[in-house]
N, C-alpha and C. Protein backbone atom coordinates (compact mmCIF):
# COMPACT_ATOMS: atom_id res chain seq x y z
N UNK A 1 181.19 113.14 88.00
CA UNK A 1 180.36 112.01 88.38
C UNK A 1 179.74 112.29 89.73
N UNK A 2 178.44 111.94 89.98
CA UNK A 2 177.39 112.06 90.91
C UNK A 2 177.98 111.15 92.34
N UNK A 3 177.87 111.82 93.65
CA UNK A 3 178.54 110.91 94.36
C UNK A 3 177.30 110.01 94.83
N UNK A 4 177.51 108.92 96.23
CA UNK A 4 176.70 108.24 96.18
C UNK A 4 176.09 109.15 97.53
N UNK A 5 176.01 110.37 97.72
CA UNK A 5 174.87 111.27 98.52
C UNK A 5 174.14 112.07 98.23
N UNK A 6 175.00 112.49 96.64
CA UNK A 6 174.09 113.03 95.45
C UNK A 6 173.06 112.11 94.77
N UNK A 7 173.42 110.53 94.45
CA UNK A 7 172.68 110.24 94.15
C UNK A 7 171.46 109.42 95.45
N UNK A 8 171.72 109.34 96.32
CA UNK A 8 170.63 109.10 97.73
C UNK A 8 169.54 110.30 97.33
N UNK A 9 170.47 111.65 97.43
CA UNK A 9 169.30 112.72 97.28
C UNK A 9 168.16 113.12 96.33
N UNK A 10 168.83 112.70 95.07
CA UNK A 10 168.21 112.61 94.07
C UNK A 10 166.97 111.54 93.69
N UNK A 11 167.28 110.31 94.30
CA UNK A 11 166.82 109.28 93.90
C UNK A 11 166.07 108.97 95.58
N UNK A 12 164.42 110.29 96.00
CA UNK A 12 164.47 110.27 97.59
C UNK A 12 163.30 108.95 97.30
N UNK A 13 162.90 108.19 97.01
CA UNK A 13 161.93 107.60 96.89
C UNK A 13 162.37 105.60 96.27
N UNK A 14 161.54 104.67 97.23
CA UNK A 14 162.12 103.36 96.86
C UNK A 14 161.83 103.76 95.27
N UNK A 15 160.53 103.85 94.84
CA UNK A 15 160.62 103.73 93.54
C UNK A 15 161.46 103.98 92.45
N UNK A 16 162.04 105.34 92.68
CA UNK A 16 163.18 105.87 92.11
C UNK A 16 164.12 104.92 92.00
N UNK A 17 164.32 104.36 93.15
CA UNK A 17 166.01 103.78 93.06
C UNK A 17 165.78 102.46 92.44
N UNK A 18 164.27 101.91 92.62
CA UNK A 18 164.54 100.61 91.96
C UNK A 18 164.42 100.97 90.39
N UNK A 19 163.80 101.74 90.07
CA UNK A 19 163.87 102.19 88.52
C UNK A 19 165.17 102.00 88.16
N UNK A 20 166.16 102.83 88.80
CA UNK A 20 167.92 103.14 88.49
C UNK A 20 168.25 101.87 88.61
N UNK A 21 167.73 100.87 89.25
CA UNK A 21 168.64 99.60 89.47
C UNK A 21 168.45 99.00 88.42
N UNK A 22 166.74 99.14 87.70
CA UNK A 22 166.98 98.38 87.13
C UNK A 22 167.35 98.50 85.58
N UNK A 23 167.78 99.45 85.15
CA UNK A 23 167.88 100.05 84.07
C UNK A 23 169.22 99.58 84.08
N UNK A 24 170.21 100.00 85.01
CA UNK A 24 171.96 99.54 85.28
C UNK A 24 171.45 97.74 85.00
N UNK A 25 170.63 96.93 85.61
CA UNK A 25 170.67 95.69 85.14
C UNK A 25 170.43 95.15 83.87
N UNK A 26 169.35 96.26 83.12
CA UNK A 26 169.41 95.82 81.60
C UNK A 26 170.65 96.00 80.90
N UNK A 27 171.07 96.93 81.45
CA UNK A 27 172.33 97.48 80.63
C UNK A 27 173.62 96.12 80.91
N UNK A 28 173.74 95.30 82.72
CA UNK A 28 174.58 94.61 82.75
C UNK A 28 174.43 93.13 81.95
N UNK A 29 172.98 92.84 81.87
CA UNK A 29 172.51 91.79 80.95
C UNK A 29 172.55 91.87 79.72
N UNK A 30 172.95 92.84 79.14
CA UNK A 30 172.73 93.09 77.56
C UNK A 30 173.07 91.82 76.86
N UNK A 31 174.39 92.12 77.42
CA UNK A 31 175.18 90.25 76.62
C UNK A 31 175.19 89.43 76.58
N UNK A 32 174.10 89.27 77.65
CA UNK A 32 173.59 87.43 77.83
C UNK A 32 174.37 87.15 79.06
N UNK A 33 176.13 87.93 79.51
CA UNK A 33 176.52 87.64 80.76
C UNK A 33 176.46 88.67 82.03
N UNK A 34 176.59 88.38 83.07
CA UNK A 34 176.88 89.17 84.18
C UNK A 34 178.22 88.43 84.56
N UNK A 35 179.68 89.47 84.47
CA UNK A 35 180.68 88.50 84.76
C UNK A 35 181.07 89.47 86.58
N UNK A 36 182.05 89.18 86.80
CA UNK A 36 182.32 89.17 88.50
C UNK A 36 182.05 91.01 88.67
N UNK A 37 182.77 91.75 87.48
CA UNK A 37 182.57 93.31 87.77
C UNK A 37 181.76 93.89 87.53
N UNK A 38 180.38 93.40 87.33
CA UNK A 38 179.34 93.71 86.63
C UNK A 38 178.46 93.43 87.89
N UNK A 39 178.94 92.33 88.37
CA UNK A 39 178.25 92.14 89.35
C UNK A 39 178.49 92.55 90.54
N UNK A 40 179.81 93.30 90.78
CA UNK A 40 180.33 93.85 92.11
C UNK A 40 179.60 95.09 91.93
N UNK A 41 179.48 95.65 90.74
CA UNK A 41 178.91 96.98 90.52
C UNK A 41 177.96 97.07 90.90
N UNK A 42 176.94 95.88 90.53
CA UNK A 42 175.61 95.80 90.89
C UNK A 42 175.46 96.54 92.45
N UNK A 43 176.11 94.82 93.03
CA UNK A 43 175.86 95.09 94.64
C UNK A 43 176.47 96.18 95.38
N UNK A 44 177.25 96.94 94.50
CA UNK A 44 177.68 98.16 95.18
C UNK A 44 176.59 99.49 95.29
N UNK A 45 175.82 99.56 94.21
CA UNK A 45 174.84 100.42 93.88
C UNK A 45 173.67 100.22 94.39
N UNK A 46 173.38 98.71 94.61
CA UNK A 46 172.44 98.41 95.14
C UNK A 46 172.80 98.72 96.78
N UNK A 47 173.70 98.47 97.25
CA UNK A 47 174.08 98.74 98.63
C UNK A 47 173.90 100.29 99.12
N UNK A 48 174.52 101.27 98.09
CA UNK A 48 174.35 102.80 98.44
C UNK A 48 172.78 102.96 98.24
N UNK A 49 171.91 102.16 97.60
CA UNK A 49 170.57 102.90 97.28
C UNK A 49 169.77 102.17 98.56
N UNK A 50 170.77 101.65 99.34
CA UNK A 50 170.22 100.79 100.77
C UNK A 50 168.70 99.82 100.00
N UNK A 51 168.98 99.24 99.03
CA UNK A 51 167.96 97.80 98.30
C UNK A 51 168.32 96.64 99.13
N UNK A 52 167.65 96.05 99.41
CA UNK A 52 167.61 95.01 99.62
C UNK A 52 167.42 93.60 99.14
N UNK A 53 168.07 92.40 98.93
CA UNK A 53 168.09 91.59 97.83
C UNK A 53 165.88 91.33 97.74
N UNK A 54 165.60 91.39 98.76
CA UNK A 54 164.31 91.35 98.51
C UNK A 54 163.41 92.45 97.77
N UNK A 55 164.22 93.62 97.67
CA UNK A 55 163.94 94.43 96.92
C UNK A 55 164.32 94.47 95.62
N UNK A 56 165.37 93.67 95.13
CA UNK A 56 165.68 93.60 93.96
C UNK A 56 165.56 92.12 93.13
N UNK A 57 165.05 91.15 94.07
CA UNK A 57 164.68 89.73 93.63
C UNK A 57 163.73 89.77 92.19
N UNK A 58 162.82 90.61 92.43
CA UNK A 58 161.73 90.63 91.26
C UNK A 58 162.06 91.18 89.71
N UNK A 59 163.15 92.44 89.96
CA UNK A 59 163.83 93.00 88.63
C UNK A 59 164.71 91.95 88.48
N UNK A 60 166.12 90.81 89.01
CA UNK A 60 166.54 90.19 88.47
C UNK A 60 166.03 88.82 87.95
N UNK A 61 164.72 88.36 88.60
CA UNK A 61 163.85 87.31 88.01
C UNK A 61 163.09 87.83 86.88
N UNK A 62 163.24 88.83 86.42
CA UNK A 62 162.21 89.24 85.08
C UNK A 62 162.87 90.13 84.82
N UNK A 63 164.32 89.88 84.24
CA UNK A 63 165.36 91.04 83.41
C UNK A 63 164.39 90.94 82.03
N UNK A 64 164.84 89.96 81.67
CA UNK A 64 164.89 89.72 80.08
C UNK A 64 163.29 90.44 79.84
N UNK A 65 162.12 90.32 80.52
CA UNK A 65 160.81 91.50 80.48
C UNK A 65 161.03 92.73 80.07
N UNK A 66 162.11 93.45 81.24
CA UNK A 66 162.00 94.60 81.50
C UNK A 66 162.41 95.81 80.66
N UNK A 67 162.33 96.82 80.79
CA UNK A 67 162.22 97.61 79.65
C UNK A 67 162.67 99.01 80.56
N UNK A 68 164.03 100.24 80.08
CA UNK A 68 164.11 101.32 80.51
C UNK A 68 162.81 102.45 80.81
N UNK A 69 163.01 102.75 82.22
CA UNK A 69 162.86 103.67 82.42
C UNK A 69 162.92 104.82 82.57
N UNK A 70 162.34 105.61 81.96
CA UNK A 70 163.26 107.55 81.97
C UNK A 70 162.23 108.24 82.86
N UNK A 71 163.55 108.78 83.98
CA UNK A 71 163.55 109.70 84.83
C UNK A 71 162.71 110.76 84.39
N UNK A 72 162.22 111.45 85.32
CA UNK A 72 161.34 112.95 84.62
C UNK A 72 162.12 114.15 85.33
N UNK A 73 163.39 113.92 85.75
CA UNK A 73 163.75 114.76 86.09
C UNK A 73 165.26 114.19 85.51
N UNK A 74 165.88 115.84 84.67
CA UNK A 74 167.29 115.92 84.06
C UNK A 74 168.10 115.82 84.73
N UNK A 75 168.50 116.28 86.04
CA UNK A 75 169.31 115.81 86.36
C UNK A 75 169.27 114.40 86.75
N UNK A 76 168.54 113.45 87.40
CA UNK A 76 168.38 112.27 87.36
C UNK A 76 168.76 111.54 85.97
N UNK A 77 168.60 112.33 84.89
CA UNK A 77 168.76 111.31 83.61
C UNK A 77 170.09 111.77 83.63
N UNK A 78 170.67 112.30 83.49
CA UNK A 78 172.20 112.35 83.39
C UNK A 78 172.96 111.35 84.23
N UNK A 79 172.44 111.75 85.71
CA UNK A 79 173.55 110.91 86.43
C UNK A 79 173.41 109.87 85.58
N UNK A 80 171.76 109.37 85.53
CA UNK A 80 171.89 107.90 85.42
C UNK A 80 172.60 107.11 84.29
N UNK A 81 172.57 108.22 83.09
CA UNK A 81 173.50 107.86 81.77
C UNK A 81 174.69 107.80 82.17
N UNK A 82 175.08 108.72 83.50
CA UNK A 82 176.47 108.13 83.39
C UNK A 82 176.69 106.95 84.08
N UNK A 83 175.78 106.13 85.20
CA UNK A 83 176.36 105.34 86.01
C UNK A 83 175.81 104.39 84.85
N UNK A 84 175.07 104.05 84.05
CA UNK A 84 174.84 103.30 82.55
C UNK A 84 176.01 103.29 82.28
N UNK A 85 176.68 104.03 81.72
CA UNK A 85 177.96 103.87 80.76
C UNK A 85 178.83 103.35 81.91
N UNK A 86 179.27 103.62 83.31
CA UNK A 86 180.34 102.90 84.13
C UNK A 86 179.72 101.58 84.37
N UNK A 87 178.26 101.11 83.70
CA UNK A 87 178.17 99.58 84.37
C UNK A 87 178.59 98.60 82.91
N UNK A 88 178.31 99.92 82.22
CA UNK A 88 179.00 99.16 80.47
C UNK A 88 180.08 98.98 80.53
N UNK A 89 180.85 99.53 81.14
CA UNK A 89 182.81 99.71 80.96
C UNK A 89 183.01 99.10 81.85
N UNK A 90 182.52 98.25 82.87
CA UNK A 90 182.93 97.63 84.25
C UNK A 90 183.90 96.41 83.79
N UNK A 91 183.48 95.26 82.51
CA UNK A 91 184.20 94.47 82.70
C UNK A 91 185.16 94.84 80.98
N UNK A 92 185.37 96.11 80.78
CA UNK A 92 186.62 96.47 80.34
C UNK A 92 186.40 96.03 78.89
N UNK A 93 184.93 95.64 78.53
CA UNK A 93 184.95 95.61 76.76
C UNK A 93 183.45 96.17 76.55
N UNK A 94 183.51 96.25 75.30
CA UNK A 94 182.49 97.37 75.00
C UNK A 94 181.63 96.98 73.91
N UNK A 95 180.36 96.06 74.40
CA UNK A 95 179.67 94.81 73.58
C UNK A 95 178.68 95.48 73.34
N UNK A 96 178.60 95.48 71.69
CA UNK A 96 177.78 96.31 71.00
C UNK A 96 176.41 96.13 71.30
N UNK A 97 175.42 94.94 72.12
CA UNK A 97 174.31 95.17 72.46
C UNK A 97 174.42 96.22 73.96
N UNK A 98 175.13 96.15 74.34
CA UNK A 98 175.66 97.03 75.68
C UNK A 98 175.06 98.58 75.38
N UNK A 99 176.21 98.96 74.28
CA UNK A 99 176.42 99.89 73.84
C UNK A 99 174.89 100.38 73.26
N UNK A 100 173.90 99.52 72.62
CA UNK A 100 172.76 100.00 71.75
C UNK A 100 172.03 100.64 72.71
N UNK A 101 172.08 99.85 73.71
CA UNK A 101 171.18 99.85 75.21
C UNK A 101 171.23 101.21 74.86
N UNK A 102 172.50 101.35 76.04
CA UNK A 102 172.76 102.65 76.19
C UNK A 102 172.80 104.10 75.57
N UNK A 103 172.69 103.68 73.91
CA UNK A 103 172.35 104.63 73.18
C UNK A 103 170.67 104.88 72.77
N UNK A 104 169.97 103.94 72.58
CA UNK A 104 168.86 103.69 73.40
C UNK A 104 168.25 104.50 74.31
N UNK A 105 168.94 104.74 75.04
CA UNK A 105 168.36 105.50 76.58
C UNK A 105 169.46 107.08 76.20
N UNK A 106 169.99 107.11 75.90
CA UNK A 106 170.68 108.83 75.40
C UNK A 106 169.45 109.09 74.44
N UNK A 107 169.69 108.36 73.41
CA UNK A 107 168.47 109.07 72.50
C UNK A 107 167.01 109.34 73.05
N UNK A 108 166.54 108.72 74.18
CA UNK A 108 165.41 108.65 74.58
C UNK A 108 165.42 110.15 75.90
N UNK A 109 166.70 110.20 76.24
CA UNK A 109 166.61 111.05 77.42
C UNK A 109 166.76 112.89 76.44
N UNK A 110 167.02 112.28 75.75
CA UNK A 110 167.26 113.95 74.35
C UNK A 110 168.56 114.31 74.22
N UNK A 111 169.59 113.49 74.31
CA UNK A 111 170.95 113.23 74.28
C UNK A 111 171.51 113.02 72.70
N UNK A 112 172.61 113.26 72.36
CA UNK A 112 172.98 113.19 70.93
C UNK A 112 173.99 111.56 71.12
N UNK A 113 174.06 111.31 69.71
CA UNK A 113 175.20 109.95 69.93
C UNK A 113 176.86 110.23 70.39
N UNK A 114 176.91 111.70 70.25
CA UNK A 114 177.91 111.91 70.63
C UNK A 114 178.66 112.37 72.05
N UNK A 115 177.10 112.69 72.33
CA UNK A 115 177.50 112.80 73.76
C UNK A 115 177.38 111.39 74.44
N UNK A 116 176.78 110.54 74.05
CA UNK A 116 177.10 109.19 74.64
C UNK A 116 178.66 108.37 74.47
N UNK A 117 179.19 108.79 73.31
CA UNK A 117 180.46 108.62 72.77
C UNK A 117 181.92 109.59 73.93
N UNK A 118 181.04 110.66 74.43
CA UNK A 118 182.24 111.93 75.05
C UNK A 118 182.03 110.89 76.19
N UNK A 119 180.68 110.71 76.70
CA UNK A 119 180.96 110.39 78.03
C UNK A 119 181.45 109.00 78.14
N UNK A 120 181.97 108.15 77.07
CA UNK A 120 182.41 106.63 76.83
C UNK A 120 184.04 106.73 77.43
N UNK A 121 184.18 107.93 76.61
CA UNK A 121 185.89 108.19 76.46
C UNK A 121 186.13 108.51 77.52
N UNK A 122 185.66 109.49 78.39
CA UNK A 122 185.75 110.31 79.32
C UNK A 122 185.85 109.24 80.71
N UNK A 123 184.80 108.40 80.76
CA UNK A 123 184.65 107.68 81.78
C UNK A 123 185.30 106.12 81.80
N UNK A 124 185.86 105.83 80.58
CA UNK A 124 186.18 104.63 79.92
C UNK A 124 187.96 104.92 79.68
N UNK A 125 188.18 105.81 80.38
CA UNK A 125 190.08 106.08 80.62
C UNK A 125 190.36 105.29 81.46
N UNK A 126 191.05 104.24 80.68
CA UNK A 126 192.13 103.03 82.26
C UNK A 126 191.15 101.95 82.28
N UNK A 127 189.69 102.49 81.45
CA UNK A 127 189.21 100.73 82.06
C UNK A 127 188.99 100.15 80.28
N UNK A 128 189.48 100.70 79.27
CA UNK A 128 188.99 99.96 78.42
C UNK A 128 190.02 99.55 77.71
């Protein structure tokens, strides 16, 4: 997993990071809820990508709009599939619109279903 100076470096541009934010927010809205770890996650990610709630006011007032974005750079799509799948596993169940999302965005980044499945297991030890 990408730390949060790998992902600063990666992600050198506001645009970048609000893209990543807001892709992790479709993914935390999938279910209709944002419960307390979903939302600590948020503001934790949002805090390392140094956002500001004024920077992120406009993606959480027009979730239900918004639509994934893919990175043009691979390593960027990886991390970001994986911090996707840790904002899916945050509150410890694994809600099949969650999950579509996220397969969704594997299939779109040129990812197989199974590697969305390795990295479920892999990253989803102790929290599911």
């Amino acid at each position: 997993m990408a730390t949060s100076n790998q992902i600063n470096n990666l992600l050198d541009t506001k645009q970048k990071k609000l893209s990543f934010f807001q892709n992790l927010v479709l993914v935390a809205t999938a279910d209709g809820y944002v419960d307390r770890m979903e939302s600590d996650f948020l503001v934790m990610i949002g805090n390392q990508l140094e956002l500001t709630e004024e920077d992120t006011r406009p993606i959480a007032d027009n979730y239900a709009t918004l639509r994934f974005i893919i990175p043009d750079d691979s390593l960027q799509r990886t991390v970001e599939l994986q911090t996707l799948v840790m904002m899916m596993l945050q509150d410890g169940k694994l809600s099949e619109k969650e999950y579509s999302l996220c397969l969704d965005y594997t299939r779109r980044i040129g990812y197989t279903d199974a590697r969305l499945n390795e990295l479920i297991r892999t990253l989803g030890e102790g929290n599911l």
